[in-house]
PDB file of N, CA and C in Angstrom:
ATOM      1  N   UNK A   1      97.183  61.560 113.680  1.00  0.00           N
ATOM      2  CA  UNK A   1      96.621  61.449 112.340  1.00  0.00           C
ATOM      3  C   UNK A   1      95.955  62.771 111.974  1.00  0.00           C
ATOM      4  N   UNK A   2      96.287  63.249 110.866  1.00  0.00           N
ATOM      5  CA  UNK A   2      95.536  64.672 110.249  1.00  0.00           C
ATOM      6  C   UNK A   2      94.358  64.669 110.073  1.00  0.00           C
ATOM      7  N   UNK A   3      93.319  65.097 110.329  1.00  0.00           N
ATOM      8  CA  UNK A   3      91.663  65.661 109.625  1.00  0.00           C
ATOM      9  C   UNK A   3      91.851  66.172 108.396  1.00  0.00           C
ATOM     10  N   UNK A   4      90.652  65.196 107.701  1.00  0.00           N
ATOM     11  CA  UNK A   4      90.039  65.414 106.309  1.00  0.00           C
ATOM     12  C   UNK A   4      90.019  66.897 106.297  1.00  0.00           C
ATOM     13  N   UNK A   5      91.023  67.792 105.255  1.00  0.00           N
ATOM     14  CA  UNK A   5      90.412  69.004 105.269  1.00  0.00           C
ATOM     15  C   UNK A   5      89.331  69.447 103.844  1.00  0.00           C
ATOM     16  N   UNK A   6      89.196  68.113 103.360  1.00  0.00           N
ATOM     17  CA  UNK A   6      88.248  68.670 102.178  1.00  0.00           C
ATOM     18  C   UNK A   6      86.930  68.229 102.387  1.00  0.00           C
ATOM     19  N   UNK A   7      85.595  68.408 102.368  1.00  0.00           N
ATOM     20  CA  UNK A   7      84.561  68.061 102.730  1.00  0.00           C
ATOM     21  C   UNK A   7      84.091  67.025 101.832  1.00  0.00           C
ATOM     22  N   UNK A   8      83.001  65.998 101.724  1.00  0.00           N
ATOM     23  CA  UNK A   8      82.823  65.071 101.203  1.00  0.00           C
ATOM     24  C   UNK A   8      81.397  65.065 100.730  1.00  0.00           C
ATOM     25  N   UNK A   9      80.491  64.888 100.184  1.00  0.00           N
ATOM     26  CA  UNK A   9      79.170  64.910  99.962  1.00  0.00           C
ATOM     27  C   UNK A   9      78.332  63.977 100.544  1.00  0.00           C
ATOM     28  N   UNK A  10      77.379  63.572 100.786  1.00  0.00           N
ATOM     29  CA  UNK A  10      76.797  62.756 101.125  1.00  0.00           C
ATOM     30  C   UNK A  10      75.629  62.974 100.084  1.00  0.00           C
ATOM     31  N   UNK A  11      74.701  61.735 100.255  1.00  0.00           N
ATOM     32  CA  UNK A  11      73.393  61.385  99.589  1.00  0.00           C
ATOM     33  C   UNK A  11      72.336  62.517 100.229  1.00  0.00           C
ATOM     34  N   UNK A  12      72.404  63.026 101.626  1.00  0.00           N
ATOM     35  CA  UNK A  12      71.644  63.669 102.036  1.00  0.00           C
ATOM     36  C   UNK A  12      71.640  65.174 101.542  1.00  0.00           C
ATOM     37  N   UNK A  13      73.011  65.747 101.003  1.00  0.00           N
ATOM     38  CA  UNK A  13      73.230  66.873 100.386  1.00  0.00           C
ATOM     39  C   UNK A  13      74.231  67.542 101.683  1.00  0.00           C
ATOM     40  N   UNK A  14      74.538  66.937 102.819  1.00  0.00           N
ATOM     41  CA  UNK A  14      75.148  67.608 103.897  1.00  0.00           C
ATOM     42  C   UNK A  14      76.941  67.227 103.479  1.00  0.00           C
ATOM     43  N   UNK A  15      77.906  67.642 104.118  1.00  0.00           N
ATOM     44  CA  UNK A  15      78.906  68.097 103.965  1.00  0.00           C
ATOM     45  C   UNK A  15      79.649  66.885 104.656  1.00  0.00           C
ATOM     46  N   UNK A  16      80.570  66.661 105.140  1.00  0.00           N
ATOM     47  CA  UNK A  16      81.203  65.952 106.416  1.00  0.00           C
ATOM     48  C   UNK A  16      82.581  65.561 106.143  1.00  0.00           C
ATOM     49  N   UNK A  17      82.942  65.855 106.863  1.00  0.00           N
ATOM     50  CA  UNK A  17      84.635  65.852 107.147  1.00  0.00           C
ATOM     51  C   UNK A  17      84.591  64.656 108.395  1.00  0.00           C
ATOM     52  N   UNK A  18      85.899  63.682 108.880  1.00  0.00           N
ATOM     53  CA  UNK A  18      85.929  63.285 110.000  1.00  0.00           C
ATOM     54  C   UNK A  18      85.514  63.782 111.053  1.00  0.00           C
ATOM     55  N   UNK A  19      85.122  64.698 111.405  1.00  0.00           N
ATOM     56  CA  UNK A  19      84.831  65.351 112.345  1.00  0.00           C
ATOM     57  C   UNK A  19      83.772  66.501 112.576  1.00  0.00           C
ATOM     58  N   UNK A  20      83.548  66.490 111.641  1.00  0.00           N
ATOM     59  CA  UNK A  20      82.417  67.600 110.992  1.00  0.00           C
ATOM     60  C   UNK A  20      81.598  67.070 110.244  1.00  0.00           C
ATOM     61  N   UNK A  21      80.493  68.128 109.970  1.00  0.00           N
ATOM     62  CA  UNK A  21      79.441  67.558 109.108  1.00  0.00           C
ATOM     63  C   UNK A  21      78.390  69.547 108.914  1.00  0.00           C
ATOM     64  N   UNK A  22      78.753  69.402 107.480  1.00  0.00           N
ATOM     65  CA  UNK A  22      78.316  71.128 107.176  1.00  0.00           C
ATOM     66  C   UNK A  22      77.228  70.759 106.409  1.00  0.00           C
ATOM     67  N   UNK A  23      75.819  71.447 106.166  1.00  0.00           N
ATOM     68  CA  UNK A  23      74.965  71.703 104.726  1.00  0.00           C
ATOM     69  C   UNK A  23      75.688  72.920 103.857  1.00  0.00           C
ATOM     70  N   UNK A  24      75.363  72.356 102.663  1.00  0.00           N
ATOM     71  CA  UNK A  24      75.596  72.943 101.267  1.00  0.00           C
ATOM     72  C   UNK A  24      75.510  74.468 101.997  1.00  0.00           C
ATOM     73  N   UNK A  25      74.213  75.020 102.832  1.00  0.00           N
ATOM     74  CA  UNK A  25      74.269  76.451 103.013  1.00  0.00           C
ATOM     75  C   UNK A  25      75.089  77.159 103.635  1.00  0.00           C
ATOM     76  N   UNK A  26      75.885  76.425 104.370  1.00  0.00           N
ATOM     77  CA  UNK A  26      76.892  76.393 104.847  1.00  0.00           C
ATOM     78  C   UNK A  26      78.292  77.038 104.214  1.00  0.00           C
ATOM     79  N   UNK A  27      78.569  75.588 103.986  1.00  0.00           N
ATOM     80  CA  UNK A  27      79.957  75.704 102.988  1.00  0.00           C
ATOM     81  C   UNK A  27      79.287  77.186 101.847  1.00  0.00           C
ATOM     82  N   UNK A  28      78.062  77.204 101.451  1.00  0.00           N
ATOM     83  CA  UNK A  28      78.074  78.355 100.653  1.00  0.00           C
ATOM     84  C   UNK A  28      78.525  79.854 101.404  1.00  0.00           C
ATOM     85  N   UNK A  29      77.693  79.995 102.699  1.00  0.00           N
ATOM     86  CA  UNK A  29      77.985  80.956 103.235  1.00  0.00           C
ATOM     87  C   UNK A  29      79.467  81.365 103.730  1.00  0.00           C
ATOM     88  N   UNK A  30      80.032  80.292 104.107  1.00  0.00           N
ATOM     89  CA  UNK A  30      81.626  80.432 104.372  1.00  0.00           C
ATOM     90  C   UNK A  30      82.432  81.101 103.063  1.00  0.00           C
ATOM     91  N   UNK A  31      82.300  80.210 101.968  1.00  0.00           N
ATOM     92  CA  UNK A  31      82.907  81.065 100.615  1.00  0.00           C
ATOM     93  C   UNK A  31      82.323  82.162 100.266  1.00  0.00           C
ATOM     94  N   UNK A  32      81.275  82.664 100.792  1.00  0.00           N
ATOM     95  CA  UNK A  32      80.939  84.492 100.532  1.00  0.00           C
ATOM     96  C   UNK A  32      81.485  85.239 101.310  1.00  0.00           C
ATOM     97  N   UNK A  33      81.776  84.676 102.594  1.00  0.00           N
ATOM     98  CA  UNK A  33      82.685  85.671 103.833  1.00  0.00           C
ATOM     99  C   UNK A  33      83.869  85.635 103.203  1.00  0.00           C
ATOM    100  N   UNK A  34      84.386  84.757 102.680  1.00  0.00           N
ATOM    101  CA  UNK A  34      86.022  84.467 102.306  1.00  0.00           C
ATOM    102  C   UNK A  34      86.230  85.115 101.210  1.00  0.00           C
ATOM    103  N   UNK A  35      85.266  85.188 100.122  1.00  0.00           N
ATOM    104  CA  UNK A  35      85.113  86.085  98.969  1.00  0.00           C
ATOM    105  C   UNK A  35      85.168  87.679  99.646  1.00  0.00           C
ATOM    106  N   UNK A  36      84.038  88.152 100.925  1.00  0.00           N
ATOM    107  CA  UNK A  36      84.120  89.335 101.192  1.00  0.00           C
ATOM    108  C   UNK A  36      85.172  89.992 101.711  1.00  0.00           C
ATOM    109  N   UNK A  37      85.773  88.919 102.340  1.00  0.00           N
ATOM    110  CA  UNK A  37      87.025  88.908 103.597  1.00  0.00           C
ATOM    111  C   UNK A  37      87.974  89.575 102.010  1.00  0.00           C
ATOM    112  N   UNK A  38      88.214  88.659 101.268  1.00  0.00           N
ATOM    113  CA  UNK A  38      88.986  88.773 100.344  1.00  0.00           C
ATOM    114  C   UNK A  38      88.998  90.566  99.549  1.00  0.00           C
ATOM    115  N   UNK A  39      87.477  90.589  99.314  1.00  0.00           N
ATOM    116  CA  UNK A  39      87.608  91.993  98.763  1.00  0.00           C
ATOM    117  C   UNK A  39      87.925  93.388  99.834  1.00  0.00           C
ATOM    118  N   UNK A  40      87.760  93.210 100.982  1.00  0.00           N
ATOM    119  CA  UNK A  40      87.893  94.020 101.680  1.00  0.00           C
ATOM    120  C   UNK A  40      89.336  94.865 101.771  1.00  0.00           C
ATOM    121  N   UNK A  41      89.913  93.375 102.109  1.00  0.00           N
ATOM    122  CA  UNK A  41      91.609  93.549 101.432  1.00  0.00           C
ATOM    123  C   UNK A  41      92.035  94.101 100.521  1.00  0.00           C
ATOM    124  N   UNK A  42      91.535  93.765  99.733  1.00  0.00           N
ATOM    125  CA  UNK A  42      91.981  94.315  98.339  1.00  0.00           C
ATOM    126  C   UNK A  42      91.303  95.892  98.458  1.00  0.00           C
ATOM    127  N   UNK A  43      90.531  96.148  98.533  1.00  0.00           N
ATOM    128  CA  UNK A  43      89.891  97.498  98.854  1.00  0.00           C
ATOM    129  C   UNK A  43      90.789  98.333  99.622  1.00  0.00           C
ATOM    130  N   UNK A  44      91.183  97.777 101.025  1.00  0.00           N
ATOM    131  CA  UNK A  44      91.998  98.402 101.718  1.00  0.00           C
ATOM    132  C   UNK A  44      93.567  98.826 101.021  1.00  0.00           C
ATOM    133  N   UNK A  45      93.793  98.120 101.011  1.00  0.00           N
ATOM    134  CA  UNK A  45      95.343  98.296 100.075  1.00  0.00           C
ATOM    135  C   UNK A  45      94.964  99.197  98.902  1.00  0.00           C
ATOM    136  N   UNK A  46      93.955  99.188  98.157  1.00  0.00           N
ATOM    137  CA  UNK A  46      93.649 100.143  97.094  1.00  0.00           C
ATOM    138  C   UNK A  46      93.900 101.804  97.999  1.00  0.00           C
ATOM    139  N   UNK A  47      93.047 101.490  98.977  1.00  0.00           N
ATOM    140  CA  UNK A  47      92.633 102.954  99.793  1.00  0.00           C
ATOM    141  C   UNK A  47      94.076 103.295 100.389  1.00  0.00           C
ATOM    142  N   UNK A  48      94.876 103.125 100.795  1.00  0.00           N
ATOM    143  CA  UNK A  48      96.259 102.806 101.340  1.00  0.00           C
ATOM    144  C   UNK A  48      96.822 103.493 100.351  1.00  0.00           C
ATOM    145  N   UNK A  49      97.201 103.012  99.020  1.00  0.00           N
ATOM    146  CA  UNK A  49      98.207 103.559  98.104  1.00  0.00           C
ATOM    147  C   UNK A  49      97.783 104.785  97.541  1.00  0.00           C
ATOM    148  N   UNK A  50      96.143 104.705  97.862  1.00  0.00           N
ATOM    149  CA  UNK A  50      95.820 106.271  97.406  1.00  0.00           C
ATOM    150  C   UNK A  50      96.248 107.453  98.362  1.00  0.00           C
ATOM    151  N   UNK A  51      96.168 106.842  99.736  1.00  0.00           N
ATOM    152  CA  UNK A  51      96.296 107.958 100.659  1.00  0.00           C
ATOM    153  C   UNK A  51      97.779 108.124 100.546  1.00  0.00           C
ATOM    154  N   UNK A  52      98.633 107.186 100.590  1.00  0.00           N
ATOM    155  CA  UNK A  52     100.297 107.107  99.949  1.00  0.00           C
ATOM    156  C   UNK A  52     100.252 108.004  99.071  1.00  0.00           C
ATOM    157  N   UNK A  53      99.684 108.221  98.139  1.00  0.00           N
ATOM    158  CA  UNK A  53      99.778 108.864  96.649  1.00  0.00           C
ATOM    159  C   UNK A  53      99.596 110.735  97.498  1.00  0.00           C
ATOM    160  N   UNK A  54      98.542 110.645  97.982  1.00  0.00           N
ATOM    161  CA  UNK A  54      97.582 111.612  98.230  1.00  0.00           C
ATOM    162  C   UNK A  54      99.028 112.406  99.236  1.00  0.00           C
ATOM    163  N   UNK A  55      99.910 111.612 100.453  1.00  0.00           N
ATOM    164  CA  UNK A  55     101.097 112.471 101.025  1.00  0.00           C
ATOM    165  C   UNK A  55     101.823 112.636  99.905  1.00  0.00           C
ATOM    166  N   UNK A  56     102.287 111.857  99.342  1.00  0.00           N
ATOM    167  CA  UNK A  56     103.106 112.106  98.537  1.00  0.00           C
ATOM    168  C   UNK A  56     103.597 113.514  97.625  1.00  0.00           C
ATOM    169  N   UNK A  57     102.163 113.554  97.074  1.00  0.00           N
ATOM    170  CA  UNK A  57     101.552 114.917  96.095  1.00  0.00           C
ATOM    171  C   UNK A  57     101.167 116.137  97.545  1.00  0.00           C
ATOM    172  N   UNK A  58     101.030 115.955  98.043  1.00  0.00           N
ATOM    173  CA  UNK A  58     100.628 116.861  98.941  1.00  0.00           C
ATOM    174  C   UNK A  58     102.485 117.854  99.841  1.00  0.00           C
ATOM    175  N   UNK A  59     103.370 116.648  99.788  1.00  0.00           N
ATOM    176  CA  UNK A  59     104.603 117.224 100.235  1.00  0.00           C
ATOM    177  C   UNK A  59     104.823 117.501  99.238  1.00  0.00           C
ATOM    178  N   UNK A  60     104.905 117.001  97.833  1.00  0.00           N
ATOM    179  CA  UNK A  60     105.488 117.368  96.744  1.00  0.00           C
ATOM    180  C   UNK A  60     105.364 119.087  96.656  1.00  0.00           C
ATOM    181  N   UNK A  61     103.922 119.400  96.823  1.00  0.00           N
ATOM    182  CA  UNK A  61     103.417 120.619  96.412  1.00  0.00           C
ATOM    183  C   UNK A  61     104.105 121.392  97.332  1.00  0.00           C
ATOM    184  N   UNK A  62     104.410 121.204  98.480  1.00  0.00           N
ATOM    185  CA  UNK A  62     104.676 122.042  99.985  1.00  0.00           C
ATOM    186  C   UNK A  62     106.222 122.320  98.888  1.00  0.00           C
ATOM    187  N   UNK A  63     107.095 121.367  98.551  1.00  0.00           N
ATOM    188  CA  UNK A  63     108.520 122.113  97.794  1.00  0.00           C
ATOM    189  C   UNK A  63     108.579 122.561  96.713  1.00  0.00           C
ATOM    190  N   UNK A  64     107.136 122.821  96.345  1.00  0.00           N
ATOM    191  CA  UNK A  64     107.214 123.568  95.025  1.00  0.00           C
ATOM    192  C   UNK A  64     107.561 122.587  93.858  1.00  0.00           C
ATOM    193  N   UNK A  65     107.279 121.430  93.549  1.00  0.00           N
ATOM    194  CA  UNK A  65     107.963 120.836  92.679  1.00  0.00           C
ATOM    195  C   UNK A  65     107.346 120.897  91.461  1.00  0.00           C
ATOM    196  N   UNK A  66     107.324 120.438  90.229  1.00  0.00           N
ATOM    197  CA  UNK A  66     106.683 120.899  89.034  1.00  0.00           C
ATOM    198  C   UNK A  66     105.541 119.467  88.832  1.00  0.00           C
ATOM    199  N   UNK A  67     104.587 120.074  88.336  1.00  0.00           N
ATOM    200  CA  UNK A  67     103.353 118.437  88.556  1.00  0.00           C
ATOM    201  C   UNK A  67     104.270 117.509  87.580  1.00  0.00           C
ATOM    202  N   UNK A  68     105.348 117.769  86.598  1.00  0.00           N
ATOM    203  CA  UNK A  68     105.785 116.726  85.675  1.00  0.00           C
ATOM    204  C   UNK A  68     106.732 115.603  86.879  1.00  0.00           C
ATOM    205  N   UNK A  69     107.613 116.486  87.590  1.00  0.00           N
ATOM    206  CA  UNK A  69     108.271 115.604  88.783  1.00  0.00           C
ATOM    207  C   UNK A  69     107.424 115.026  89.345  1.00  0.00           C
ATOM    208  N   UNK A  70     106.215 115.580  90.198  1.00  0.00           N
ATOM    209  CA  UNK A  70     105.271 114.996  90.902  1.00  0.00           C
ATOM    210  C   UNK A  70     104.876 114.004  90.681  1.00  0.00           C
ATOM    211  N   UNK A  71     104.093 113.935  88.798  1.00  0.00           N
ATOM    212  CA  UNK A  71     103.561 112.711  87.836  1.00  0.00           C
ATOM    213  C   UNK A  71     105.133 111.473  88.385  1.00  0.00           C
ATOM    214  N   UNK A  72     106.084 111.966  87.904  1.00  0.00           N
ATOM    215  CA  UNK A  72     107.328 111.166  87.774  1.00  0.00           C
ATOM    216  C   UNK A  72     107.725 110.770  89.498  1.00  0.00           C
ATOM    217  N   UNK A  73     107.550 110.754  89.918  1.00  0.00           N
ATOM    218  CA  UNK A  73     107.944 110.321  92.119  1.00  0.00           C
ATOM    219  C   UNK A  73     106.414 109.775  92.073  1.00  0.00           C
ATOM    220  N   UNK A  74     105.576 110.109  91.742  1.00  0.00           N
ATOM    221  CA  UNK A  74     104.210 108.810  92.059  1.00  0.00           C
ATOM    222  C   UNK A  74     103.898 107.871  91.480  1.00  0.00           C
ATOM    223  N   UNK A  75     104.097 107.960  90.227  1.00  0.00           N
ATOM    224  CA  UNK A  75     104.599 107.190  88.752  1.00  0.00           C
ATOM    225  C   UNK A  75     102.821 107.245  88.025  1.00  0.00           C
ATOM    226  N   UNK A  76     102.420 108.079  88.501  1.00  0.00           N
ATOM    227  CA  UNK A  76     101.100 108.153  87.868  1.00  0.00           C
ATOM    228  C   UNK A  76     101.004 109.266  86.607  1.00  0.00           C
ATOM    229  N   UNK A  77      99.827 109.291  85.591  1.00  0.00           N
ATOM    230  CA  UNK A  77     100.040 109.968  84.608  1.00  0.00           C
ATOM    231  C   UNK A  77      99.709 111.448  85.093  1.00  0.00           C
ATOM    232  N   UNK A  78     100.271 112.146  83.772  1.00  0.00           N
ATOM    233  CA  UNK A  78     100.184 113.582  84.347  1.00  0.00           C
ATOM    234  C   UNK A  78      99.194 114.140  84.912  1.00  0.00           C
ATOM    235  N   UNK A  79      97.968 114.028  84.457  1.00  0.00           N
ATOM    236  CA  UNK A  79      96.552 114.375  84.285  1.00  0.00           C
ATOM    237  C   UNK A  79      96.298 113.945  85.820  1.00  0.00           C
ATOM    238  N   UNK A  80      96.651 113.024  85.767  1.00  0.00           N
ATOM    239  CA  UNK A  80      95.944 112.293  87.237  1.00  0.00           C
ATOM    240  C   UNK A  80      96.647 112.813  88.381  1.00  0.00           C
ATOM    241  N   UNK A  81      98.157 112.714  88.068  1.00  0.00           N
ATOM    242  CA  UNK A  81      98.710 113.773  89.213  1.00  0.00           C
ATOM    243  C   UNK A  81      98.208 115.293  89.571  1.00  0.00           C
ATOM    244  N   UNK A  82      98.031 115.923  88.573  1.00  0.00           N
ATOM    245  CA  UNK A  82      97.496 117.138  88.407  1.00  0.00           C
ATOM    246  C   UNK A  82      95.747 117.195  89.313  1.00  0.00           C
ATOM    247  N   UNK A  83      95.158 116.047  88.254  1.00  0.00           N
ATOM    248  CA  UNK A  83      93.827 116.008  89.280  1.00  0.00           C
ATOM    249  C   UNK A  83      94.273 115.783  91.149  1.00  0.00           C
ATOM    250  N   UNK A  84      94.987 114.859  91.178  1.00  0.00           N
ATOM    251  CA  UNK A  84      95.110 115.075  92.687  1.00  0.00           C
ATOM    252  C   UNK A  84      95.549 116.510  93.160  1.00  0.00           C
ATOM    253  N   UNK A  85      96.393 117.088  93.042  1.00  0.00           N
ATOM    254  CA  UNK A  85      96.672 117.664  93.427  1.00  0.00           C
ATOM    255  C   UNK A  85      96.001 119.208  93.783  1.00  0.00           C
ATOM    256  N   UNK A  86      94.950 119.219  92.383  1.00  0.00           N
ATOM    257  CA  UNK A  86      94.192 120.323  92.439  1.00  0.00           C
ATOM    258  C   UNK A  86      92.853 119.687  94.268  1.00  0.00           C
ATOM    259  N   UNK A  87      92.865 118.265  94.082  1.00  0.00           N
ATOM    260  CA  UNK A  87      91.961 118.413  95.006  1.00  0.00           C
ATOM    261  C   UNK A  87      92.253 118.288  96.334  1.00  0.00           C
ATOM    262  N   UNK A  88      93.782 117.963  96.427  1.00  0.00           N
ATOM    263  CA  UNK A  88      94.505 118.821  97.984  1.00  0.00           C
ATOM    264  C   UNK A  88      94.437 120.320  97.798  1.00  0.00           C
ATOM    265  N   UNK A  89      94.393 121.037  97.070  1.00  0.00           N
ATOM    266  CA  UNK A  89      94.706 122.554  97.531  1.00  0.00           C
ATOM    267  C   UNK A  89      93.292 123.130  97.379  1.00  0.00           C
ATOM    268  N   UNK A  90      92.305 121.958  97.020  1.00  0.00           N
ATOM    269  CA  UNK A  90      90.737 123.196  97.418  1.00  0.00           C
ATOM    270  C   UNK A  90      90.322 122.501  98.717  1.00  0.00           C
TER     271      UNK A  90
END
């Protein structure tokens, strides 16, 4: 037989599953890790496609390519390609 996976309330304000039994501070604190857990991820993968971006523009420059190709192979706007790139070569 499966366990209750949704928690239930009680009169006392505590939590309880068949098998468990959480306070409200609880279950709160779990959904802030899962919220943090969550942004971290997302953070990481942000930081990831930048450093992606960041080889990218960085070989680009090693073949001489023009920042409009560069903008166009990262798919980012010109300006922004350009800003990267000025801040690999200082």
């Amino acid at each position: 037989m499966a366990k209750k996976s949704e928690p239930l309330q009680s009169a006392e304000g505590k939590f309880s599953s068949s098998e468990y039994e959480f306070t409200s501070e609880q279950i709160l604190a779990r959904e802030k890790l899962e919220r943090d857990f969550e942004e971290t991820r997302r953070v990481g993968r942000e930081e990831g496609r930048e450093e992606s971006r960041r080889e990218v523009v960085s070989n680009a420059l090693k073949l001489n390519l023009a920042m409009d190709q560069i903008a166009a192979i990262t798919g980012l706007p010109l300006e922004e390609a350009s800003r990267l790139a000025d801040s690999l070569k200082g």
